[in-house]
Structure formats: structure tokens, C-alpha cells
N, C-alpha and C. Protein backbone atom coordinates (compact mmCIF):
# COMPACT_ATOMS: atom_id res chain seq x y z
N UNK A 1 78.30 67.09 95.93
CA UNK A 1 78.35 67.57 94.57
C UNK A 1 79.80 67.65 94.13
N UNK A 2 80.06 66.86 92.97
CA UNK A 2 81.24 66.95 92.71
C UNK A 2 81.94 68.38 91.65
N UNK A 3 83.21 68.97 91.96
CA UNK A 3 83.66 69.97 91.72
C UNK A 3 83.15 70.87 89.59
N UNK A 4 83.49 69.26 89.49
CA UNK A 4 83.04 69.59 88.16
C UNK A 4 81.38 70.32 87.91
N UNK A 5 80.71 69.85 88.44
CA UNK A 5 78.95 70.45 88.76
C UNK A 5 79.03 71.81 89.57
N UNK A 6 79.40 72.00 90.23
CA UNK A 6 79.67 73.28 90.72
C UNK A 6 79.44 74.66 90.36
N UNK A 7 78.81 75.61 90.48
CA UNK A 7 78.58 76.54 89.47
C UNK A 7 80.28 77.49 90.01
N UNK A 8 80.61 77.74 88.74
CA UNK A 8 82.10 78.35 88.90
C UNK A 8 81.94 79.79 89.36
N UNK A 9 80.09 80.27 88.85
CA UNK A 9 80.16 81.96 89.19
C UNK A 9 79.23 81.70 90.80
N UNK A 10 80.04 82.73 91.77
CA UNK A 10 78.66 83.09 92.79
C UNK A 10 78.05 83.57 92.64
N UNK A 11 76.72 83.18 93.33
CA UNK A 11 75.12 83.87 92.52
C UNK A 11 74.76 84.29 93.88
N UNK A 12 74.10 85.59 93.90
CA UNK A 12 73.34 85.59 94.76
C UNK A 12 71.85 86.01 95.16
N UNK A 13 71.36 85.36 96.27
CA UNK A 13 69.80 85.21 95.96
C UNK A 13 68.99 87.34 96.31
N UNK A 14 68.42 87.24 95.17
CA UNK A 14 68.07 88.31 95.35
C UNK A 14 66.52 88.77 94.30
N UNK A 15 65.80 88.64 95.03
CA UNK A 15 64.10 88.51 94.87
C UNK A 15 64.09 90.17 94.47
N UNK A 16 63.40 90.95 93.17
CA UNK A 16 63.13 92.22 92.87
C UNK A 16 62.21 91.47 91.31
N UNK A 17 61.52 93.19 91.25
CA UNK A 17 60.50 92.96 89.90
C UNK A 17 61.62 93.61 89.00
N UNK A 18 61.65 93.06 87.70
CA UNK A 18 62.29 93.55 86.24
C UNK A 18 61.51 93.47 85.67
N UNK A 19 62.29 93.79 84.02
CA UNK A 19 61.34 93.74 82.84
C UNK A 19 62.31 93.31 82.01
N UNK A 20 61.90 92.17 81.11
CA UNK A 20 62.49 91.58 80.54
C UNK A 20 61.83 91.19 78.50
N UNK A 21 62.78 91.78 78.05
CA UNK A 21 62.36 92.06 76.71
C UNK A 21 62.95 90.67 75.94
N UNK A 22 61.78 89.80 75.53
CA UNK A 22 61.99 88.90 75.26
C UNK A 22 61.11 88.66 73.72
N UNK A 23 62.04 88.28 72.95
CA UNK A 23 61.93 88.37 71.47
C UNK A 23 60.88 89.66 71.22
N UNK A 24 59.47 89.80 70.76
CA UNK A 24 59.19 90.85 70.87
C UNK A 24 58.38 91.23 72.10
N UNK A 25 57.98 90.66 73.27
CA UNK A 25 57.05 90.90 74.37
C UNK A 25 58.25 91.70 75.21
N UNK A 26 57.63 92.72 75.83
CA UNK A 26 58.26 93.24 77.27
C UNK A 26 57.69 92.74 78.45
N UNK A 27 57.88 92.05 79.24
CA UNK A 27 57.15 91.23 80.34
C UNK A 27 57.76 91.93 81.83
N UNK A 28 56.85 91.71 82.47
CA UNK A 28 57.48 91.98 83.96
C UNK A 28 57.45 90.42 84.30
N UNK A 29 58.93 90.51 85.37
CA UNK A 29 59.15 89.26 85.59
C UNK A 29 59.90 89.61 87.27
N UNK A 30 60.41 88.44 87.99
CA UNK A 30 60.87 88.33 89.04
C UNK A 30 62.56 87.68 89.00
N UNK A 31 63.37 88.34 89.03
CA UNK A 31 64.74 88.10 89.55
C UNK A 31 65.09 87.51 90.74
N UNK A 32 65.40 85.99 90.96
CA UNK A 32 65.71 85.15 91.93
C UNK A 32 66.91 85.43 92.13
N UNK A 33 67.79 85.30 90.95
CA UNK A 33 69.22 85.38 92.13
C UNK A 33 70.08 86.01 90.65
N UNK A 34 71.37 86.45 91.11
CA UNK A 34 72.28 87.65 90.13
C UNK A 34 73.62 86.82 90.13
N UNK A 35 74.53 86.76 88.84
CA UNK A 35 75.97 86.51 89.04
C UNK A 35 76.09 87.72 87.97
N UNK A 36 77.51 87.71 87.60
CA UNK A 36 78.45 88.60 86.72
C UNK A 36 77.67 87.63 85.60
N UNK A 37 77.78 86.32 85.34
CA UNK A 37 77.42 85.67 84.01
C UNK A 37 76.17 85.73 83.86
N UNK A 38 75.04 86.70 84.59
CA UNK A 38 73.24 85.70 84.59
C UNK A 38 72.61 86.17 85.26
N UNK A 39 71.33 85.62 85.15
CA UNK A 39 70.38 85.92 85.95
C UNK A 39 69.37 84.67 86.06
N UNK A 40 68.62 84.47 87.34
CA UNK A 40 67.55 83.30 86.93
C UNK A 40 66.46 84.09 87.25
N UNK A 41 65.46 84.22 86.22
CA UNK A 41 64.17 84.35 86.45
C UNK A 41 62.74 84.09 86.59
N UNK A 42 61.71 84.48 87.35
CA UNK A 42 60.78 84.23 87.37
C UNK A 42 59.86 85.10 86.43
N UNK A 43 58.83 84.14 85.20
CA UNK A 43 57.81 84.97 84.95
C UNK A 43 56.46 84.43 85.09
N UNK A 44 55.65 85.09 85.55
CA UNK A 44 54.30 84.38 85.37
C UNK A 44 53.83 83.94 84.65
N UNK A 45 54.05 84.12 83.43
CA UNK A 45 53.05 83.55 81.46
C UNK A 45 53.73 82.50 81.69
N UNK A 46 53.04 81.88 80.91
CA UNK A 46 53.60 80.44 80.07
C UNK A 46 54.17 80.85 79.19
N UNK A 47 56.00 81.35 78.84
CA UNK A 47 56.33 81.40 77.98
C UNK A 47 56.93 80.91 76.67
N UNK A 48 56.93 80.96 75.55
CA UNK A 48 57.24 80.62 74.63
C UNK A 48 58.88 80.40 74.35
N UNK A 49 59.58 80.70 75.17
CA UNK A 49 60.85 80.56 75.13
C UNK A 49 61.53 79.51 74.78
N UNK A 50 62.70 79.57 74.08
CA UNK A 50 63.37 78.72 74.09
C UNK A 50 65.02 79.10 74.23
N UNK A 51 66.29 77.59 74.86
CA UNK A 51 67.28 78.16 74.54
C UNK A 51 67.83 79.00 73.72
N UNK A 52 68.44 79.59 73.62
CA UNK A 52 69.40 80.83 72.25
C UNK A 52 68.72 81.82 71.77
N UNK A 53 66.83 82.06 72.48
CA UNK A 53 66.79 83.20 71.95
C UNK A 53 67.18 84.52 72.47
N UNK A 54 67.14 85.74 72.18
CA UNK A 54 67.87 86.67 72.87
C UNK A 54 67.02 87.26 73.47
N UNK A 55 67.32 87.97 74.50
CA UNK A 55 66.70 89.08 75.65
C UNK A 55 67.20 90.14 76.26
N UNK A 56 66.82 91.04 77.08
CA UNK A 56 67.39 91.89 77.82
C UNK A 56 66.84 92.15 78.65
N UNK A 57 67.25 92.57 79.79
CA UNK A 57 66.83 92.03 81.26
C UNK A 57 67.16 93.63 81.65
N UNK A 58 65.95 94.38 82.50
CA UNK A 58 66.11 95.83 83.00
C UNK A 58 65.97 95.79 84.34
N UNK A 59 66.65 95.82 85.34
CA UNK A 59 66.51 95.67 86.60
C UNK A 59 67.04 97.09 87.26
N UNK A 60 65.80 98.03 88.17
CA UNK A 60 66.15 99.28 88.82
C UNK A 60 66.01 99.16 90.09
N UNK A 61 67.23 99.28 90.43
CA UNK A 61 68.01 99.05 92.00
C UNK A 61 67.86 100.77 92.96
N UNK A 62 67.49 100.22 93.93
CA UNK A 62 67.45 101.94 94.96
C UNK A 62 66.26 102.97 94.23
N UNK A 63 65.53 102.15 94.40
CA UNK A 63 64.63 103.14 93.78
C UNK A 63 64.11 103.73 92.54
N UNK A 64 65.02 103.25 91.49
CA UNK A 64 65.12 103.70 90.10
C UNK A 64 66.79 104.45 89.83
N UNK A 65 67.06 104.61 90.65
CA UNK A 65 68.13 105.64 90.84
C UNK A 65 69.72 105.27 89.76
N UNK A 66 69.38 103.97 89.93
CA UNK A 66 70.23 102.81 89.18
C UNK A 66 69.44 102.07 88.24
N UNK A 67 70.28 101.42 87.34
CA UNK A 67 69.87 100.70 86.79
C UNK A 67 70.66 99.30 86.16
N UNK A 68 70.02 98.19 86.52
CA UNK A 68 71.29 97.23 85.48
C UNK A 68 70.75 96.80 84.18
N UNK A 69 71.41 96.81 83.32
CA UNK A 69 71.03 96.38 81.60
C UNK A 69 71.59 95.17 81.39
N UNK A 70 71.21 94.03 80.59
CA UNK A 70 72.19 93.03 81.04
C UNK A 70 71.51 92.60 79.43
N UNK A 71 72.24 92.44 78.17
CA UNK A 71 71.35 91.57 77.31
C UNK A 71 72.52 90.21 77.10
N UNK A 72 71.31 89.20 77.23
CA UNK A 72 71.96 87.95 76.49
C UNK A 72 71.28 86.97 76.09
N UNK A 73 71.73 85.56 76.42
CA UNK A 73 70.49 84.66 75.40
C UNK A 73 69.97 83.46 76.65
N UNK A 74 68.85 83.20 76.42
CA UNK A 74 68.33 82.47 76.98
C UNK A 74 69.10 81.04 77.46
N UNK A 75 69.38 80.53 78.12
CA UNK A 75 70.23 79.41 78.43
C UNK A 75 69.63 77.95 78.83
N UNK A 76 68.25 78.25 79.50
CA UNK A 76 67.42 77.19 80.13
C UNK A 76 65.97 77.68 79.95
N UNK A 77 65.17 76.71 79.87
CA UNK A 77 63.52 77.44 80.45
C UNK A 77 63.15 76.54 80.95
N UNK A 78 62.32 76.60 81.93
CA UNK A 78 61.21 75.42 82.49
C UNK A 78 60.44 76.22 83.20
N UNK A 79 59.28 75.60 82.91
CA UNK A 79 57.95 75.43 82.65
C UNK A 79 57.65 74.82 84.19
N UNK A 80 56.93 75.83 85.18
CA UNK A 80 56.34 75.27 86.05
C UNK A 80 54.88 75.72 86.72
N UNK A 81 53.94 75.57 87.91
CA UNK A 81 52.86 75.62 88.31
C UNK A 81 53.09 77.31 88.00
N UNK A 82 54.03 78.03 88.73
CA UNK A 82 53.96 79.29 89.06
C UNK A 82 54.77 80.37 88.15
N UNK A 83 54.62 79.65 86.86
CA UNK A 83 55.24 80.49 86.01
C UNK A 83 56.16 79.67 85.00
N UNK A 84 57.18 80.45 84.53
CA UNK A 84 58.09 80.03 83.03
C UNK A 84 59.64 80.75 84.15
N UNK A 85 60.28 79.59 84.42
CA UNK A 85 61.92 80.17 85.19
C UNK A 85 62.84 80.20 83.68
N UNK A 86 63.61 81.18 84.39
CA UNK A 86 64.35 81.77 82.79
C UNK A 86 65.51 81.78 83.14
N UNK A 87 66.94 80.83 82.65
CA UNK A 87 67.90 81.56 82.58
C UNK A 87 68.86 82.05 82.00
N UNK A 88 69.03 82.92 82.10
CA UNK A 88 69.77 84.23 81.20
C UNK A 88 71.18 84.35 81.32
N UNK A 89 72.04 84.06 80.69
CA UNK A 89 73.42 84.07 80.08
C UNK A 89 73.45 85.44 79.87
N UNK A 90 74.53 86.36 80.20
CA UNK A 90 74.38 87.88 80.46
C UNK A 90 76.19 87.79 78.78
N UNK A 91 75.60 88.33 77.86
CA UNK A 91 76.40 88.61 76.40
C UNK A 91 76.95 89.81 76.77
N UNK A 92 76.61 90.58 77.19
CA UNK A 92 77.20 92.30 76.63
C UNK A 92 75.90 92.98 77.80
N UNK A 93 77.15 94.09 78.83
CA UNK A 93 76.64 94.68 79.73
C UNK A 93 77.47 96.13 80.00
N UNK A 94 76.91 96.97 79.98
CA UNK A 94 77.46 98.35 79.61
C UNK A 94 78.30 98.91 81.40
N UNK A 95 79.33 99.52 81.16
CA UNK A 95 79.93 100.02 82.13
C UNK A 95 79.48 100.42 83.21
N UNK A 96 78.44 101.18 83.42
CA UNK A 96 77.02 101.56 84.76
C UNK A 96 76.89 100.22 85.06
N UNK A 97 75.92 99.31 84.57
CA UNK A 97 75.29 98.21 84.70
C UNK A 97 76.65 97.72 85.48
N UNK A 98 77.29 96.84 85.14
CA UNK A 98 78.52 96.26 85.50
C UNK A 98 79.07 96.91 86.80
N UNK A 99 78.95 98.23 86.93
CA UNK A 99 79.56 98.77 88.19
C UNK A 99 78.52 98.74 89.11
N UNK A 100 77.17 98.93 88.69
CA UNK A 100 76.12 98.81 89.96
C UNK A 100 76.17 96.90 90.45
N UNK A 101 76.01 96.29 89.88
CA UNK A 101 76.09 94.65 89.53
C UNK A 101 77.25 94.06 90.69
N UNK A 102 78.22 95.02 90.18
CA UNK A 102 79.42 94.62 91.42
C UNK A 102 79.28 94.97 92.33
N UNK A 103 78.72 96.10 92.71
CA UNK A 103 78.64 96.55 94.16
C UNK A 103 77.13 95.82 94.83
N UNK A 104 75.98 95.87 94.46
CA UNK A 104 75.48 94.46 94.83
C UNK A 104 75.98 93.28 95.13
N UNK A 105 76.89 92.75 93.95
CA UNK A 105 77.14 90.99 94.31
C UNK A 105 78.29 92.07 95.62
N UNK A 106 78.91 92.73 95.75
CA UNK A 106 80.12 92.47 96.78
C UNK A 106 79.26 92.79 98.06
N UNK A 107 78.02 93.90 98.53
CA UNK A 107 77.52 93.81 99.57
C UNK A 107 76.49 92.16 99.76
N UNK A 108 76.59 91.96 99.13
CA UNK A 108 75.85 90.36 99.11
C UNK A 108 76.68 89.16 99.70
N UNK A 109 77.50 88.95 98.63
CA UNK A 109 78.67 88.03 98.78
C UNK A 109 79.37 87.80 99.98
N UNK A 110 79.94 88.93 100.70
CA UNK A 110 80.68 89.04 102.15
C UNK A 110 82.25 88.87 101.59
N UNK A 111 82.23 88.30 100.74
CA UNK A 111 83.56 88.18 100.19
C UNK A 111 84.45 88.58 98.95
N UNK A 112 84.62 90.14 98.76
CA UNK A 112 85.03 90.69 97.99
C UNK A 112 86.39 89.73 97.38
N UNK A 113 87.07 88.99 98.39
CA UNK A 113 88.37 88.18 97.21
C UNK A 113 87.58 87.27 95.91
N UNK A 114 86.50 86.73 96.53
CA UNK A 114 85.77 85.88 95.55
C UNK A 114 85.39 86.84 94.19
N UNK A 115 84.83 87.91 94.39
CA UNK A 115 84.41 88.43 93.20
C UNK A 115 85.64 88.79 92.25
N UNK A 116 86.25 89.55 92.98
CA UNK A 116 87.79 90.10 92.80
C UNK A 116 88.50 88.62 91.52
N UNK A 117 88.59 87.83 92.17
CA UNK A 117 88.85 86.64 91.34
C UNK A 117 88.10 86.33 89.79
N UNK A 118 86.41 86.33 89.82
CA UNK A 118 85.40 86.12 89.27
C UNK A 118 85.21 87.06 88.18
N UNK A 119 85.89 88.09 88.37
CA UNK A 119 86.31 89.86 86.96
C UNK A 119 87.18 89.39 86.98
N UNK A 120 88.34 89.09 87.69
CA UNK A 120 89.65 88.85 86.71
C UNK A 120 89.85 87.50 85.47
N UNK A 121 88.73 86.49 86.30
CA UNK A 121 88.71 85.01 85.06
C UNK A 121 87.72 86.12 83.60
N UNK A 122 87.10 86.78 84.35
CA UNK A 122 85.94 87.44 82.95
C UNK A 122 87.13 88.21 82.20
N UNK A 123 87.46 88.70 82.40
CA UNK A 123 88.63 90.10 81.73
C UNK A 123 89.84 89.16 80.94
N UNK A 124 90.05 87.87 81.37
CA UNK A 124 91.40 86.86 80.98
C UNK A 124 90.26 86.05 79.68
N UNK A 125 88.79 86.15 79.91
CA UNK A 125 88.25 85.65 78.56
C UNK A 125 87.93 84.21 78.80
């Protein structure tokens, strides 16, 4: 795979139920894997989605105890046997969210320089 194809954010794989508020439906859906920019998801419906519309994605970590909020716009959909995969371009994510988010991707990752890097390209814009 050449550098240019590459996904620039690390994602990592991480299977949990959310709820995902999508134009007006609230759906429960399945979270495959997490970056700082996204999310890819699984939902069971055949959904109606398309690129650019908007969503917000509720994912409760430890029990409920946490929570991540993540709204942004739809980026991809496809349509398969076991559902509608969704992915989500993360617009605007509130200070909690963002701090639980990091401490996931960094016990995930193994490599705190990588993330460390990955907030500083986000923060430079």
C-alpha cells in the first residue's frame, strides 16, 4: 500500500454497542474500530444514509460511567448482508468525550508517541 493510501489517523479495533442519532432515527448500532477523526460502524437496518448527512454517535465506556459524544457527518455507507457500515467523520467533540477517547486510543495503541503526534497535527488544524 502506497504511503499516499494510508490512513494518516490510528484506528483502533474496538467492537461495543452505541447509539447513533441519525437524521431523525436513534438506532443502536455496533462500533468496529475508534480514531480521534471517526468512527466505523455497524448497523443492522438497511439504512437510508447517505454521505454529508449529520449524526451523533453515543458510546458508554466502563459501564456507563463514561461517556464519548462525538457528532459529525457521515463520510461513507455501504450496504451489506449484515447490515448498513457507517463512517463517521467526528466535527465537534466536547472536552470529557475527547479525554475519555484518548485514554482508550492510548491503552489500545501501545504507543502513546503516535497519538501524542496525532493531537498535535489536530490542534495545528
Amino acid at each position: 500500500m502506497s504511503t499516499q493510501h494510508r490512513r494518516l489517523n490510528a484506528r483502533v479495533p474496538f467492537v461495543e454497542s452505541a447509539s447513533l442519532q441519525l437524521n431523525r432515527d436513534r438506532l443502536q448500532c455496533t462500533v468496529h474500530n475508534l480514531s480521534l477523526k471517526g468512527a466505523l460502524l455497524l448497523c443492522e437496518h438497511d439504512l437510508q444514509a447517505k454521505a454529508g448527512d449529520l449524526a451523533e454517535l453515543g458510546l458508554e465506556l466502563s459501564g456507563g460511567q463514561a461517556v464519548v459524544r462525538m457528532k459529525g457527518t457521515v463520510a461513507h455507507v455501504e450496504h451489506a448482508s449484515d447490515g448498513t457500515r457507517i463512517g463517521l467523520a467526528c466535527q465537534e467533540i466536547d472536552l470529557d468525550s475527547i479525554t475519555h477517547l484518548r485514554r482508550l486510543l492510548e491503552l489500545n495503541l501501545g504507543d502513546p508517541a503516535l497519538l501524542e503526534r496525532e493531537l498535535a497535527a489536530m490542534l495545528r488544524g
